[in-house]
N, C-alpha and C. Protein backbone atom coordinates (compact mmCIF):
# COMPACT_ATOMS: atom_id res chain seq x y z
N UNK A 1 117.48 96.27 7.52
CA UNK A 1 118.13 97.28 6.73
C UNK A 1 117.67 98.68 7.15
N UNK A 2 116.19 98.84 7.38
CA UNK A 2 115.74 100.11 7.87
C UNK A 2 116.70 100.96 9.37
N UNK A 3 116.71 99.36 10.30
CA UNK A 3 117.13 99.88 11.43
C UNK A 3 118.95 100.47 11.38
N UNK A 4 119.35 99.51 10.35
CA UNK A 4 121.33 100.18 9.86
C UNK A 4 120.89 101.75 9.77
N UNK A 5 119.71 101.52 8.47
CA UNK A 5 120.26 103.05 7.96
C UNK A 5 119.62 104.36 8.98
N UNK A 6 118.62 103.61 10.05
CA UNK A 6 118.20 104.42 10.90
C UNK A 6 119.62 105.02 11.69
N UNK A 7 120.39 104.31 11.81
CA UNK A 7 122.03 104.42 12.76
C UNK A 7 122.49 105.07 11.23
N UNK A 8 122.55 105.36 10.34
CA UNK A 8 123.56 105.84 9.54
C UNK A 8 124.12 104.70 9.22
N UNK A 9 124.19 103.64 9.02
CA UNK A 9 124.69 102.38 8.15
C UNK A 9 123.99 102.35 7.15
N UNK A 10 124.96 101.37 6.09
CA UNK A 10 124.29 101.35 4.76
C UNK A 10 124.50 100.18 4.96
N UNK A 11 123.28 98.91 5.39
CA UNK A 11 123.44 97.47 5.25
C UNK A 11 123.51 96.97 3.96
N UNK A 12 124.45 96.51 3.25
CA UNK A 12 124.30 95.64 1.94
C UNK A 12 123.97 94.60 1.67
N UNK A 13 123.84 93.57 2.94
CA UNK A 13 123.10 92.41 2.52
C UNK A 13 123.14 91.44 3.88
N UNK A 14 122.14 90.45 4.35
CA UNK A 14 121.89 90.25 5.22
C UNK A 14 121.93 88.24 4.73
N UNK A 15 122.06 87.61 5.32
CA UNK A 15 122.30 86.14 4.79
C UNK A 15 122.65 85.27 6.19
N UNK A 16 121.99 84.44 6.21
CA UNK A 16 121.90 83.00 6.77
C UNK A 16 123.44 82.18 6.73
N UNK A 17 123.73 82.17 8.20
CA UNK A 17 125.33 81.38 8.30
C UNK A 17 124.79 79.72 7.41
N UNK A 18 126.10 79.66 6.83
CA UNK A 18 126.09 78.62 6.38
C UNK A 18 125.63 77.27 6.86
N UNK A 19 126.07 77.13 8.19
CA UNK A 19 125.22 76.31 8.86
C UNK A 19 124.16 75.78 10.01
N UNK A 20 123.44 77.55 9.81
CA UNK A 20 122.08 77.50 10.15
C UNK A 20 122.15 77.75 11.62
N UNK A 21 123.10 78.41 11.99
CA UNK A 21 123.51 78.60 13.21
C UNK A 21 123.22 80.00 13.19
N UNK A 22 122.92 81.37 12.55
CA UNK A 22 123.21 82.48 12.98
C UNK A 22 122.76 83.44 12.14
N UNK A 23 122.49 84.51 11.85
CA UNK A 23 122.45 85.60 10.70
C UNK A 23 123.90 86.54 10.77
N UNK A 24 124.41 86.59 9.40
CA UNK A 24 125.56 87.46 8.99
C UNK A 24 124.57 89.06 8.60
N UNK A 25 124.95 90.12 9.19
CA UNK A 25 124.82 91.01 8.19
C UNK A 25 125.81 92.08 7.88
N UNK A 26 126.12 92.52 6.11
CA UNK A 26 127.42 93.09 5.96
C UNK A 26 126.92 94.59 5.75
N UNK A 27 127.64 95.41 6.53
CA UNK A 27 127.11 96.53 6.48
C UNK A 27 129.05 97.63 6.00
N UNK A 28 128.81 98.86 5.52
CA UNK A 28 130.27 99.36 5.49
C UNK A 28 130.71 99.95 6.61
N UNK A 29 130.07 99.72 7.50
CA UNK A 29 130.80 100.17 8.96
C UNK A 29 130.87 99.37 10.13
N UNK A 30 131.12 98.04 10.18
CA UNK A 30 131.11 97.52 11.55
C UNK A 30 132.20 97.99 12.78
N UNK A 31 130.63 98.23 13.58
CA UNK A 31 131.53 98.21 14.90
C UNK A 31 130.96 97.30 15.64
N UNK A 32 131.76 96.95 16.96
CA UNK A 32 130.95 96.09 17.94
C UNK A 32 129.90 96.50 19.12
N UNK A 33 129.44 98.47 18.68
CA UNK A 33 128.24 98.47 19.90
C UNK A 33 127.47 98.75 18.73
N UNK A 34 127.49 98.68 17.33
CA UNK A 34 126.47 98.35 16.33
C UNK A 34 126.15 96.96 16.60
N UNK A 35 127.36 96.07 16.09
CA UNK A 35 126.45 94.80 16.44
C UNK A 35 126.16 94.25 17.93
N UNK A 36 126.26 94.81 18.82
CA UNK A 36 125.53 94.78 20.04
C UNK A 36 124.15 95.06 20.39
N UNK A 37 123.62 96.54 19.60
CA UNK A 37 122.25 97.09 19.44
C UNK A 37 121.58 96.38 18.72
N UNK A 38 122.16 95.96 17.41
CA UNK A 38 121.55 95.17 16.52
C UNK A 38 120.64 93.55 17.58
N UNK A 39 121.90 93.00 18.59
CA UNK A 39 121.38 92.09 18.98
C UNK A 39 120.43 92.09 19.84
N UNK A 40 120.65 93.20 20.65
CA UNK A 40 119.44 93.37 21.35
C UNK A 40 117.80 93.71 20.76
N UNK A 41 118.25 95.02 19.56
CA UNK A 41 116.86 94.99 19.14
C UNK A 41 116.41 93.80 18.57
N UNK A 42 117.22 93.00 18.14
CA UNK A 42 115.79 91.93 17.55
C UNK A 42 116.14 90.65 18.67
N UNK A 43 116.69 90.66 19.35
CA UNK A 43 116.89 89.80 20.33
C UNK A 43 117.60 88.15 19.89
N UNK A 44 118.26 88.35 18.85
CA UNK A 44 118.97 87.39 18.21
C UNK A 44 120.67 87.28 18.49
N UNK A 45 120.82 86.84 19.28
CA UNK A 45 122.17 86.36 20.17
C UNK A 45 123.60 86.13 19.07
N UNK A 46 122.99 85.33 17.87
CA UNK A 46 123.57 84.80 16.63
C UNK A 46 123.84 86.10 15.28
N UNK A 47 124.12 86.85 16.14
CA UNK A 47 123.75 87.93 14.90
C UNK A 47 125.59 88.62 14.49
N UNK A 48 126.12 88.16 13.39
CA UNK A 48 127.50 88.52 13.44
C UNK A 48 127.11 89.56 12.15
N UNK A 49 127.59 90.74 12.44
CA UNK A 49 128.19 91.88 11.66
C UNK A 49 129.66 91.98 11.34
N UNK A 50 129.17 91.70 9.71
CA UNK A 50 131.05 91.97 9.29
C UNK A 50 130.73 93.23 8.38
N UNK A 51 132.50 93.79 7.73
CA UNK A 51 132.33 94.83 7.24
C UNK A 51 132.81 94.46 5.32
N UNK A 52 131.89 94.86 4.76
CA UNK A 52 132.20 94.58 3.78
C UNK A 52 131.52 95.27 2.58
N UNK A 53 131.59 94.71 1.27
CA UNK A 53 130.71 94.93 -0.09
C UNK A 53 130.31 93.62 -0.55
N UNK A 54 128.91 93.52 -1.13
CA UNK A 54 128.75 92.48 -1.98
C UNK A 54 129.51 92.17 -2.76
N UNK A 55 129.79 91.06 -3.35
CA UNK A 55 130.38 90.01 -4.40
C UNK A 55 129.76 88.78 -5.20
N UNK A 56 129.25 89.24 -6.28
CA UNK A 56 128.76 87.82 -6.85
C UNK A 56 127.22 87.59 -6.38
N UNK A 57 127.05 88.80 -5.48
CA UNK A 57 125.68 88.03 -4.85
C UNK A 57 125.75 87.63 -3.00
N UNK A 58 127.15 87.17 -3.34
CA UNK A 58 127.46 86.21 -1.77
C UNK A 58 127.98 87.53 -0.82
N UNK A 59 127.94 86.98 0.93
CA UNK A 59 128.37 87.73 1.45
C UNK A 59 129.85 87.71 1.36
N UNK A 60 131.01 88.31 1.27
CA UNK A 60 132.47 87.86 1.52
C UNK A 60 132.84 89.31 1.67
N UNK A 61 134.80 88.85 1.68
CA UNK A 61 135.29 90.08 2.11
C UNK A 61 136.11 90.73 0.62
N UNK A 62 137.23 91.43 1.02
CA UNK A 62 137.46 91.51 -0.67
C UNK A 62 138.22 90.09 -1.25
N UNK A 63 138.17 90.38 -2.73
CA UNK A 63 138.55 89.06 -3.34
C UNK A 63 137.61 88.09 -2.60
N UNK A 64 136.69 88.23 -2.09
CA UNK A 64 135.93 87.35 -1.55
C UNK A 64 136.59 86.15 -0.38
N UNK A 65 137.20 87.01 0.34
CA UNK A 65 137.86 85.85 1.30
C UNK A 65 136.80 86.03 2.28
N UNK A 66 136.62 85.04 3.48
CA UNK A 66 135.60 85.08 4.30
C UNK A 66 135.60 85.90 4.98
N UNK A 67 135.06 86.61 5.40
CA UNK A 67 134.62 87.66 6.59
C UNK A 67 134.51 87.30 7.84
N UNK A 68 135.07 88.38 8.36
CA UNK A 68 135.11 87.65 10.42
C UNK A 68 134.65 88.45 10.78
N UNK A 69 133.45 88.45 12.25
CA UNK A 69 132.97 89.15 13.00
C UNK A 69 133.66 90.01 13.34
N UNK A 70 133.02 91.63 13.37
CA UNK A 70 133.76 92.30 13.56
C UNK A 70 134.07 92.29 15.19
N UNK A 71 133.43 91.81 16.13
CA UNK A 71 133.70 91.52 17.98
C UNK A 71 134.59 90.42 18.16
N UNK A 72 135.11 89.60 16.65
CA UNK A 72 135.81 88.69 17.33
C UNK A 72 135.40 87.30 17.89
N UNK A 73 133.85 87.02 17.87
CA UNK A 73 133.45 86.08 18.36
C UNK A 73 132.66 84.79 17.17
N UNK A 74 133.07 83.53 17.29
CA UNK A 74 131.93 82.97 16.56
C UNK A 74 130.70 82.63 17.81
N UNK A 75 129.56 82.09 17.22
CA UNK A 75 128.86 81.83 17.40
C UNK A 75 128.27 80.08 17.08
């Protein structure tokens, strides 16, 4: 979260893919050379940035539909 808001992001919440494959984190600005830097600085390959607000607690999108990487890629 330090390093978003070091870039001017406001990360809202950071959470474990459902099946243990990856880290989601939802920040209100995804782009894809944010989540590019992101992967390099911590060196985590699995790292999908979507754009969103909390809900309930959970990560989602509005109305809570699922969120997609903002690059387009799963992992």
């Amino acid at each position: 979260m330090l390093y978003g808001e070091a870039q001017g992001v406001a990360v809202a919440e950071v959470g474990v893919v459902a099946n243990g494959s990856g880290v989601t984190v939802m920040v209100d600005q995804a782009t894809a050379g944010l989540a590019a830097a992101m992967r390099e600085r911590y060196k985590f390959p699995n790292l999908e940035l979507v754009q969103g607000e909390t809900h309930s607690g959970e990560l989602g999108g509005p109305d809570d539909a699922p969120c997609e990487p903002i690059d387009g890629h799963r992992r």
